[in-house]
C-alpha atoms as a PDB file:
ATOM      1  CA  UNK A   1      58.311  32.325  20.516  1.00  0.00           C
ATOM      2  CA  UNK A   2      59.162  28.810  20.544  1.00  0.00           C
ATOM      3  CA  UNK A   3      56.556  26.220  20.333  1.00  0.00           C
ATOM      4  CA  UNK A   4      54.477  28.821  18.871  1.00  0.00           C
ATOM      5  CA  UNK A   5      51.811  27.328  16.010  1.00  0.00           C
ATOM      6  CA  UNK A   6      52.372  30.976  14.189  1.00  0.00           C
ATOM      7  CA  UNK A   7      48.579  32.050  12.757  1.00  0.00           C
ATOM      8  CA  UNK A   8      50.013  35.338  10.958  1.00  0.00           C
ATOM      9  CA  UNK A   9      47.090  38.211   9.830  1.00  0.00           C
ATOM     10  CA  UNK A  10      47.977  41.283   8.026  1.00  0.00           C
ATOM     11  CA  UNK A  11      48.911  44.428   9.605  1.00  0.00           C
ATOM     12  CA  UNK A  12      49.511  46.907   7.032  1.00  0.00           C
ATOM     13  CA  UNK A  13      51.267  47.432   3.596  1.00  0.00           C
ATOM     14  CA  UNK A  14      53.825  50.186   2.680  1.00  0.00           C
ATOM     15  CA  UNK A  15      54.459  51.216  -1.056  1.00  0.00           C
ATOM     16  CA  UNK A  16      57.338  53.444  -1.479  1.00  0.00           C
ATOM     17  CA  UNK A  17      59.327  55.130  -4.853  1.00  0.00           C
ATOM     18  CA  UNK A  18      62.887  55.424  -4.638  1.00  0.00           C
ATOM     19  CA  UNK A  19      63.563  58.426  -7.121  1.00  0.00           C
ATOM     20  CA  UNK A  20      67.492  58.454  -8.791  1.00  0.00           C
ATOM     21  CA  UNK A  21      68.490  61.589 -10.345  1.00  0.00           C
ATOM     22  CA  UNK A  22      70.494  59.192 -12.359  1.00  0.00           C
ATOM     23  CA  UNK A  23      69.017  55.515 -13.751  1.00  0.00           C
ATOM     24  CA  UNK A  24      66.480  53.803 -13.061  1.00  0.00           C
ATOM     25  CA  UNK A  25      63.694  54.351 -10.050  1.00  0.00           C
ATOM     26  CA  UNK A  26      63.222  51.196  -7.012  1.00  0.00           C
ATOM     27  CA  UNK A  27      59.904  50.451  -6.556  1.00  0.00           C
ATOM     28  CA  UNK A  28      59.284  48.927  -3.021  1.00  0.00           C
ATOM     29  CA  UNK A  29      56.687  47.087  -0.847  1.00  0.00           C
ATOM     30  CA  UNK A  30      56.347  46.223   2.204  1.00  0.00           C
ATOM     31  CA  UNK A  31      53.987  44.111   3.882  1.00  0.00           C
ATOM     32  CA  UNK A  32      53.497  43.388   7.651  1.00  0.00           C
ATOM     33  CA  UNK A  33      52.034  40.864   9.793  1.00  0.00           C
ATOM     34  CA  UNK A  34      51.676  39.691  13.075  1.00  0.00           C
ATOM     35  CA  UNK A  35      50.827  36.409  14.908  1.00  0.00           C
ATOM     36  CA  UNK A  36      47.616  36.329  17.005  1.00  0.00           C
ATOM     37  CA  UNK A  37      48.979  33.438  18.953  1.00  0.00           C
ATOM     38  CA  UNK A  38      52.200  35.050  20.641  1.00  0.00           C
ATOM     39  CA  UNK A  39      52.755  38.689  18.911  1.00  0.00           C
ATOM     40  CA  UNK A  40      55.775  37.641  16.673  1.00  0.00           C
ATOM     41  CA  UNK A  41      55.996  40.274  13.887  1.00  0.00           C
ATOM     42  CA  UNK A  42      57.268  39.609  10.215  1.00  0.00           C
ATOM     43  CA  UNK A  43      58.382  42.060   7.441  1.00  0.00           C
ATOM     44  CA  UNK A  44      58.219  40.621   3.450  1.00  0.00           C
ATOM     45  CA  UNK A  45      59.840  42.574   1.283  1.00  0.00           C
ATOM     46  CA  UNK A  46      59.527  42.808  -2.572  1.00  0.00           C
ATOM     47  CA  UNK A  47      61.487  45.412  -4.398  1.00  0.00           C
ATOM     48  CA  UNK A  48      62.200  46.137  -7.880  1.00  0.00           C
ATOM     49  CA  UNK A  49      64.193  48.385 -10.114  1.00  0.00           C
ATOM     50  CA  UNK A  50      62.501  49.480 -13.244  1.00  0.00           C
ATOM     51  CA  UNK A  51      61.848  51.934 -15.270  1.00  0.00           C
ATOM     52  CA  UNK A  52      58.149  50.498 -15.845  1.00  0.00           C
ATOM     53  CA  UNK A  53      55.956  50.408 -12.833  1.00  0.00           C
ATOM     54  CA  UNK A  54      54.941  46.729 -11.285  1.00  0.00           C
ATOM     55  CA  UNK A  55      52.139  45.146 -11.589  1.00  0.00           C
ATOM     56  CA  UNK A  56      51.738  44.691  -7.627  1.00  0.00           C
ATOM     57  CA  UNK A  57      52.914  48.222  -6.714  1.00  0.00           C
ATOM     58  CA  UNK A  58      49.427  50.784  -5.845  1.00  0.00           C
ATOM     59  CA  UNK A  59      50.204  54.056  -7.590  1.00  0.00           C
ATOM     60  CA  UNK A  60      47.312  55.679  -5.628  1.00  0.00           C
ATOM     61  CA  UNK A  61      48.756  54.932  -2.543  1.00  0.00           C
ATOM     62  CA  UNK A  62      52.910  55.504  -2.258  1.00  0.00           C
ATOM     63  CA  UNK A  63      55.327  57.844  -0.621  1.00  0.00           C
ATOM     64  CA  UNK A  64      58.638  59.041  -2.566  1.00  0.00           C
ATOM     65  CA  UNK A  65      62.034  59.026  -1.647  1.00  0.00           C
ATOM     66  CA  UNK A  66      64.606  60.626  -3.606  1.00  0.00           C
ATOM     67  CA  UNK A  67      68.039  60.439  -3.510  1.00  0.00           C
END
């Protein structure tokens, strides 16, 4: 919303594992928030193709994809 002094809080995070049956796998996370003031939502994105895992990615908590 316009004039909206955004005050974003975390909604949730999403970890998912892209599985190739050739090359390397794509680690991805997602994390959301929302504004308290006026309900504007916001995605941020980090992914990362690798065959080592990332440092920020939680291997306890991650759905899998495959290809």
């Amino acid at each position: 919303m316009e004039g909206c002094k955004h005050k974003y809080e975390h909604l949730d995070t999403q970890y998912l594992y892209y599985s190739r049956t050739f090359g390397n796998p794509t680690y991805k996370r997602i994390d959301r928030f929302y504004c308290t003031e006026c309900c504007d939502q916001k995605e941020v994105v980090k992914s990362e193709c690798s065959c080592y895992q990332p440092d920020w990615f939680d291997s306890k908590n991650y759905r899998t994809i495959r290809d």
